[in-house]
Protein backbone atom coordinates (compact mmCIF):
# COMPACT_ATOMS: atom_id res chain seq x y z
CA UNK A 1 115.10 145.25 64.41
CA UNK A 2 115.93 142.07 66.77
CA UNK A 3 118.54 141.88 69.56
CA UNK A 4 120.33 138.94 70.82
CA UNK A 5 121.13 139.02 74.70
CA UNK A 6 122.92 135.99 75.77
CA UNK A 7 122.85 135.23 79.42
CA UNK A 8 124.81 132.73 81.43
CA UNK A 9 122.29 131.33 84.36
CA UNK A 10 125.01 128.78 85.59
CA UNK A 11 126.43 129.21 88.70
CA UNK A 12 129.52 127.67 90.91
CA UNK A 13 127.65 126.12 94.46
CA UNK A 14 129.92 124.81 96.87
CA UNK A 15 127.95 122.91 99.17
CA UNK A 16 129.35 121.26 102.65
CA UNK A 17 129.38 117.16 104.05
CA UNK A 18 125.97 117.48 105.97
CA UNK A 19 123.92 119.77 102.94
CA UNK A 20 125.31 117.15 100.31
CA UNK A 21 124.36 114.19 103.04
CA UNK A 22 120.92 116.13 103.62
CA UNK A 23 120.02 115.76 99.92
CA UNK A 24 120.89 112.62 99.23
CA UNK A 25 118.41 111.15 102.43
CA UNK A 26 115.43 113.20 100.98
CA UNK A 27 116.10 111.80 97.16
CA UNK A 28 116.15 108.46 98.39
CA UNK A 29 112.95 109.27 100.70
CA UNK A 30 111.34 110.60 97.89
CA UNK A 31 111.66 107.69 95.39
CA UNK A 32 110.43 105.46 98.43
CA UNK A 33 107.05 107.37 98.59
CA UNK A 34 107.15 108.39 94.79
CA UNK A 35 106.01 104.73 94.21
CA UNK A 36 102.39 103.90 95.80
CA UNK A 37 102.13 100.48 97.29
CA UNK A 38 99.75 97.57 95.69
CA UNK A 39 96.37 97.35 96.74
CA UNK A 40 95.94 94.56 98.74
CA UNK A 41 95.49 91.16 96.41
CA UNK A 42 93.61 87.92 97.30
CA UNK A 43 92.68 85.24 95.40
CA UNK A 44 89.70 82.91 95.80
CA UNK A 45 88.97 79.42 94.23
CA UNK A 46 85.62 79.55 92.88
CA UNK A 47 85.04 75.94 90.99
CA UNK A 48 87.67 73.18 90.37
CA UNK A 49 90.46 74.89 88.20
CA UNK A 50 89.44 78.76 88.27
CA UNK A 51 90.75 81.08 91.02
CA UNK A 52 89.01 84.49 90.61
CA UNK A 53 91.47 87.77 92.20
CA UNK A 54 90.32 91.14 94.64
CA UNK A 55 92.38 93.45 93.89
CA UNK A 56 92.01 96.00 96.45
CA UNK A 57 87.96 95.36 96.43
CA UNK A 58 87.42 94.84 92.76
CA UNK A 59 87.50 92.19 90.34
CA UNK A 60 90.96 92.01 89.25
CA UNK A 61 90.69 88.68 86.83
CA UNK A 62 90.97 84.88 87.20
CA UNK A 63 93.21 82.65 86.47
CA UNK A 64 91.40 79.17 84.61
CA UNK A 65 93.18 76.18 84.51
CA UNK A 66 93.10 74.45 81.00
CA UNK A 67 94.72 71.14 79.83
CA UNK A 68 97.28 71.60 82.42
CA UNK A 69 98.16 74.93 81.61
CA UNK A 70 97.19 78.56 84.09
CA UNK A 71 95.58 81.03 81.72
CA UNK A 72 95.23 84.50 83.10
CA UNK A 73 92.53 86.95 82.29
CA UNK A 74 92.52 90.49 83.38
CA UNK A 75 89.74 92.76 84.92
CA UNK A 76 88.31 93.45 81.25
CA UNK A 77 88.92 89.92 80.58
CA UNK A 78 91.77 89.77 78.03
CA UNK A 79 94.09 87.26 78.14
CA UNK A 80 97.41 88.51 79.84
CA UNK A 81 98.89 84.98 79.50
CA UNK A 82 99.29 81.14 79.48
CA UNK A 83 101.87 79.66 82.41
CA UNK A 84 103.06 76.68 83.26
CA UNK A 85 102.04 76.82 87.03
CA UNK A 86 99.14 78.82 89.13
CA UNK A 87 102.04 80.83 91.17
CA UNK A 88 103.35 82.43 87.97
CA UNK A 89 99.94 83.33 86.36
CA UNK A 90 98.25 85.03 89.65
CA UNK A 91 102.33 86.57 89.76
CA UNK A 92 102.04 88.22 86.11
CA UNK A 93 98.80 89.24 86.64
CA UNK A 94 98.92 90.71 90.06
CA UNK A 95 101.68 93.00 88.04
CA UNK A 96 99.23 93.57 85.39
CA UNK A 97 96.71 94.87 87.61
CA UNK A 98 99.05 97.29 90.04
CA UNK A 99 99.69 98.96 86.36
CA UNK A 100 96.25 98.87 84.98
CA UNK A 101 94.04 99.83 87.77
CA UNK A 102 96.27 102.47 88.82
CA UNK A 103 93.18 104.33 91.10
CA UNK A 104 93.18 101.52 92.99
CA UNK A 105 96.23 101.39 94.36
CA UNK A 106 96.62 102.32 98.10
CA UNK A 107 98.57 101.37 101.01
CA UNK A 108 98.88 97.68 101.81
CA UNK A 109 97.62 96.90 105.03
């Protein structure tokens, strides 16, 4: 034999100007710290035409120039792309890395 018990959990909440106001400062504080910072990045030019990255103390991937083109190579060293300039290849893989090495990421100094 089975019985079915329905409950109703839901409840009415009235809640005043400065609760309501309260809430919404700590959701918006807590999406601030709810994403971590990048590790710090820098970039070094090792020969003519390759730029090697830190990323937050490790090898994070170079970027080689070849026949005019910026071809970027991650940590494991897979490509992650071919670009038309040296900004936008260390860009897309500077985004690569803050989601691939995600133990890495701390604080920016």
């Amino acid at each position: 034999m089975s019985t079915t018990v329905q409950t109703d959990s839901r409840a009415e909440v009235t809640l005043d100007t400065d609760t309501v106001d309260t809430i919404a400062i700590l959701e918006a504080d807590a999406a601030v710290h709810g994403r971590p910072a990048r590790a710090k990045l820098t970039w070094s030019q090792e020969d003519d035409g390759e730029w090697v990255a830190n990323y937050g103390g490790y090898f994070g991937g170079s970027v080689d120039k070849r026949d005019g083109r910026y071809v970027a190579s991650d940590t494991f060293g897979l490509v992650v792309g071919d670009f038309a300039s040296l900004e936008e290849a260390q860009g897309r893989l500077a985004d690569q890395l803050h989601v691939m090495l995600p133990p890495v990421i701390r604080p920016v100094e």
